[in-house]
C-alpha atoms as a PDB file:
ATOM      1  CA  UNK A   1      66.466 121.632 175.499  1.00  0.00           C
ATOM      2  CA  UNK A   2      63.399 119.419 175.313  1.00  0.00           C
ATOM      3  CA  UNK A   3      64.039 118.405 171.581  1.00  0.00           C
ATOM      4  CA  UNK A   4      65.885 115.695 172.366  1.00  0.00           C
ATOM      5  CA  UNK A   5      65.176 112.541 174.994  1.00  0.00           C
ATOM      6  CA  UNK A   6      67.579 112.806 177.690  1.00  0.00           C
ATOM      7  CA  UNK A   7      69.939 109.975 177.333  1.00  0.00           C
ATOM      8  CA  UNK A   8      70.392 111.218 173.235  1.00  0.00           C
ATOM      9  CA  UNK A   9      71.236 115.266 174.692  1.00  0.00           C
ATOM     10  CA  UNK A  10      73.572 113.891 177.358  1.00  0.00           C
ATOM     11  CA  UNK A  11      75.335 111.895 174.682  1.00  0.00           C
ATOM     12  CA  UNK A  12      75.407 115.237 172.354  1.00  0.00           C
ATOM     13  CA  UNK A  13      76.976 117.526 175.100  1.00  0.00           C
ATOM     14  CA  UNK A  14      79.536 114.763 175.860  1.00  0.00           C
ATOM     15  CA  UNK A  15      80.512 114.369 171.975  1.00  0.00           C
ATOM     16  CA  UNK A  16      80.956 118.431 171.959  1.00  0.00           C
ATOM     17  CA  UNK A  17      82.874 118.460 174.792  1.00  0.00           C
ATOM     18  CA  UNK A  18      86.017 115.695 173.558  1.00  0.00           C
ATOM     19  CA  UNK A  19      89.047 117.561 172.666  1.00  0.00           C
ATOM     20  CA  UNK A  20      90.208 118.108 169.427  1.00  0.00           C
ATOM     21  CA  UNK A  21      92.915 115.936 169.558  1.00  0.00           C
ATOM     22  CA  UNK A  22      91.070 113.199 170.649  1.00  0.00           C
ATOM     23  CA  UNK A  23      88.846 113.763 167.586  1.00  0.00           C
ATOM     24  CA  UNK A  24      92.132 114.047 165.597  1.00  0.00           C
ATOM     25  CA  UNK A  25      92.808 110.471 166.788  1.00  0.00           C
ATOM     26  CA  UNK A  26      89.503 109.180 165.876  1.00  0.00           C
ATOM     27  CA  UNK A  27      89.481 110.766 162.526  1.00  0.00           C
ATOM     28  CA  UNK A  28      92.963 108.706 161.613  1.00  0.00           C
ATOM     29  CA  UNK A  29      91.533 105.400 162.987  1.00  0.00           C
ATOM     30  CA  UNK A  30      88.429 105.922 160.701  1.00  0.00           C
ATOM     31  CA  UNK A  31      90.568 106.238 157.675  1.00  0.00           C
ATOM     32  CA  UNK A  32      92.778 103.493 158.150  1.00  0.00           C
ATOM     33  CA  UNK A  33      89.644 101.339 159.740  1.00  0.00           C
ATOM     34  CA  UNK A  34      87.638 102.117 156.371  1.00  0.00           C
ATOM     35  CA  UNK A  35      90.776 101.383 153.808  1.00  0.00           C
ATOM     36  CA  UNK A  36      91.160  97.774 155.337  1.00  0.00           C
ATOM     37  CA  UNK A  37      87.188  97.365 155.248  1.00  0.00           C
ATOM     38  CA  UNK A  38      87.032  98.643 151.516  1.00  0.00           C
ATOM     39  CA  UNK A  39      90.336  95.684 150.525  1.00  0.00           C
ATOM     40  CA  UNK A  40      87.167  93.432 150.935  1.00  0.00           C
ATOM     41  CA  UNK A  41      85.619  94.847 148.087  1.00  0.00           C
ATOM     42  CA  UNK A  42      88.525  93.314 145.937  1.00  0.00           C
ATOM     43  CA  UNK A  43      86.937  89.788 146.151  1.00  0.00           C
ATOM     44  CA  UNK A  44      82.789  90.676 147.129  1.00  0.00           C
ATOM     45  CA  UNK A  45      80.415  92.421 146.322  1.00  0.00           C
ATOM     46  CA  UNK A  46      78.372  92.724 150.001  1.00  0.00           C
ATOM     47  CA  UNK A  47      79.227  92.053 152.861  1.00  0.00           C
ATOM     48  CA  UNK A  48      76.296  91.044 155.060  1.00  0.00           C
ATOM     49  CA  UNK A  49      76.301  90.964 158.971  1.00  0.00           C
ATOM     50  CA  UNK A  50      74.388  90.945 161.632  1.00  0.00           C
ATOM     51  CA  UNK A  51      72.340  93.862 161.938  1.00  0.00           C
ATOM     52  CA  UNK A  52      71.690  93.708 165.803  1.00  0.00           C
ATOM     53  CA  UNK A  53      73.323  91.448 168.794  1.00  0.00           C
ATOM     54  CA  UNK A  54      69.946  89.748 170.026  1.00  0.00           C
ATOM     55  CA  UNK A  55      66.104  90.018 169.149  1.00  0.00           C
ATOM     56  CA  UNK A  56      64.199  92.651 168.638  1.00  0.00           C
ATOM     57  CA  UNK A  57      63.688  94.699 171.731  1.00  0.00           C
ATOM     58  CA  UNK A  58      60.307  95.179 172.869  1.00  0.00           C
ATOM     59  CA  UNK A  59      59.534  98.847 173.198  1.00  0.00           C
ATOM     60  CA  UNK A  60      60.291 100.545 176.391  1.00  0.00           C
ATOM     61  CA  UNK A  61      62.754  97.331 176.960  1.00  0.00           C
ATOM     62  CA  UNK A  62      66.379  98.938 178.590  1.00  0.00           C
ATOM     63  CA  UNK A  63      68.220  95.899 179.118  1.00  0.00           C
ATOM     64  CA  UNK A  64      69.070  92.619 177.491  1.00  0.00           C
ATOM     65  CA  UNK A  65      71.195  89.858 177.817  1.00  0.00           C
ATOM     66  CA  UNK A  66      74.202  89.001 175.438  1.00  0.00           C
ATOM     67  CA  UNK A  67      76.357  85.956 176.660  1.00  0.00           C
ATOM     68  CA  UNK A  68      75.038  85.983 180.182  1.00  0.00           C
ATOM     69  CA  UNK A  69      75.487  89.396 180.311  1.00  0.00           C
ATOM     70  CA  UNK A  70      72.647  91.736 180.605  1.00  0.00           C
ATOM     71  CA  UNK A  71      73.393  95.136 178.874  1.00  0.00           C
ATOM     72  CA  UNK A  72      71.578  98.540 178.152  1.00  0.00           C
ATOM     73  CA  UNK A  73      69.762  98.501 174.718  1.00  0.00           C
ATOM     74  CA  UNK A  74      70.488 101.928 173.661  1.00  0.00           C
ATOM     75  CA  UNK A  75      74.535 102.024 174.001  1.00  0.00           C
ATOM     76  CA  UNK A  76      74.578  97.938 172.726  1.00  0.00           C
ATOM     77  CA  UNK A  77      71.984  97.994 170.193  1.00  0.00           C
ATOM     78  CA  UNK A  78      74.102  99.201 167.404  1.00  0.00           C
ATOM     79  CA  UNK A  79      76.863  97.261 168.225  1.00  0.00           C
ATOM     80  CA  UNK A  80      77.327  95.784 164.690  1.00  0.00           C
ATOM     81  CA  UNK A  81      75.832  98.753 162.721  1.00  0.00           C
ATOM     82  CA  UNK A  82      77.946 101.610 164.338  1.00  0.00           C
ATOM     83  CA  UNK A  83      81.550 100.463 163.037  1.00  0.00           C
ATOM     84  CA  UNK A  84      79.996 100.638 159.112  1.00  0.00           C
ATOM     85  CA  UNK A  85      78.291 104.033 159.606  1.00  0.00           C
ATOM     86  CA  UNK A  86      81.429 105.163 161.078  1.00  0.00           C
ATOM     87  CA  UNK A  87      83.706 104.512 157.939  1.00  0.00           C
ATOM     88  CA  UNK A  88      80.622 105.813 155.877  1.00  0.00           C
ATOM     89  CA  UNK A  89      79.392 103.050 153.706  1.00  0.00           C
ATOM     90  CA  UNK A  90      76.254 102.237 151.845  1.00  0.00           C
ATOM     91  CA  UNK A  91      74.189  99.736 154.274  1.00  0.00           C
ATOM     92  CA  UNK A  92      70.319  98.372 154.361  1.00  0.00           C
ATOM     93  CA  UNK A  93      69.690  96.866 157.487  1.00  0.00           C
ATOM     94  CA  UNK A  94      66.507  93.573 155.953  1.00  0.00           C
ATOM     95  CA  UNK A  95      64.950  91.423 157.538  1.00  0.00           C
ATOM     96  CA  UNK A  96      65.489  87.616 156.772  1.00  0.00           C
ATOM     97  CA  UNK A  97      62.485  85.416 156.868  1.00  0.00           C
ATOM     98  CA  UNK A  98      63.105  82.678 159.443  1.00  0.00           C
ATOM     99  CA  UNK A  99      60.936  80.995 161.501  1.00  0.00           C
ATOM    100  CA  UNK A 100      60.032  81.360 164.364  1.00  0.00           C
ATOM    101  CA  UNK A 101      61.105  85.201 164.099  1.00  0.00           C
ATOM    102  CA  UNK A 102      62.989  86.649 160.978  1.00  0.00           C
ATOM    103  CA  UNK A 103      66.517  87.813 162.178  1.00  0.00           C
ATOM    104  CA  UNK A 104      67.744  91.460 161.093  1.00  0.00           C
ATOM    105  CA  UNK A 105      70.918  91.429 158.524  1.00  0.00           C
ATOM    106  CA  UNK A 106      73.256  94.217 157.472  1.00  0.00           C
ATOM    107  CA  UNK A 107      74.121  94.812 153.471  1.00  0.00           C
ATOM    108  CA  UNK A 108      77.123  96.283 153.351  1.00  0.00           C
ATOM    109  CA  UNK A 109      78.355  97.486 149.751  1.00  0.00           C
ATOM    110  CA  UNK A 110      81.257  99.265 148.639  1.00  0.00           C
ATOM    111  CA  UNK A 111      80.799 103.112 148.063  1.00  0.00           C
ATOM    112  CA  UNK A 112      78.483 104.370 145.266  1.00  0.00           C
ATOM    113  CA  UNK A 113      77.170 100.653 145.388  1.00  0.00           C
ATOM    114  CA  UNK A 114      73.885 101.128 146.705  1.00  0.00           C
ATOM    115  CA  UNK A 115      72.267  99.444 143.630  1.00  0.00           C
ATOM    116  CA  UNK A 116      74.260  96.091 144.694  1.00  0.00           C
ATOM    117  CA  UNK A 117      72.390  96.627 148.456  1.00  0.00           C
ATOM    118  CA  UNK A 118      69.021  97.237 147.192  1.00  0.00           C
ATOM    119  CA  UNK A 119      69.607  94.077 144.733  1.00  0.00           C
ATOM    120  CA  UNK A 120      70.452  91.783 147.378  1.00  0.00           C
ATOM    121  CA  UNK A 121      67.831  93.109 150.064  1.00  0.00           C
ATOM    122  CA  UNK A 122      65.469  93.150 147.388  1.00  0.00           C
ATOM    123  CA  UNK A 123      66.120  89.245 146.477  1.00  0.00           C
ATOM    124  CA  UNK A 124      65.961  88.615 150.449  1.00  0.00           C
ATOM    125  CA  UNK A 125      62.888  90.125 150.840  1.00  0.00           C
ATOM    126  CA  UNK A 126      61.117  87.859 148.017  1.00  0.00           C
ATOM    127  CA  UNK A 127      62.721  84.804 149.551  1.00  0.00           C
END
């Protein structure tokens, strides 16, 4: 019971207890979801995105603001990341170099095209 920080158990015992139906749902979406993603692939070769909504949170930080809003960090944070993990395809969250602060980007490739991700992360890192 202690292997796990509180908000990341409560969020395990609430995933165990949706019903199967509702999981049934979810599973359909994902398919359909990931076979409109993948018709990108037709004309790219990545697809990169933002890899967080805001900064870099400082650690400990449990709020920040988006749009005037001020929102939790850990249900918010993966905002952009979570729909590509969903549908299951390769991704490298890099950073780019900007100035003042680099920014964090998402490099999204089509499946068993993790040598395209590496490339391109690889080319931004050296920028």
């Amino acid at each position: 019971p202690n292997d796990f920080d509180p908000a990341v158990r409560d969020r395990l015992i609430a995933g165990a207890m949706v019903p199967a139906a509702y999981v049934d749902r979810a599973q359909k979406f994902r398919r359909w979801y990931r076979a409109r993603v993948l018709e990108l692939f037709r004309d790219v070769d990545v697809i990169i995105a933002p890899a967080t909504p805001c900064i870099a949170p400082k650690l400990g930080q449990v709020t920040f603001e988006l749009d005037g809003v001020e929102l939790p960090v850990r249900a918010n944070i993966g905002i952009h990341t979570q729909p590509i993990s969903f549908i299951g395809l390769p991704v490298i969250a890099a950073p780019v170099p900007l100035a003042p602060m680099p920014i964090g980007v998402q490099i999204i490739a089509a499946p068993w095209r993790e040598d395209i991700a590496l490339r391109v992360a690889y080319a931004l890192e050296q920028s």
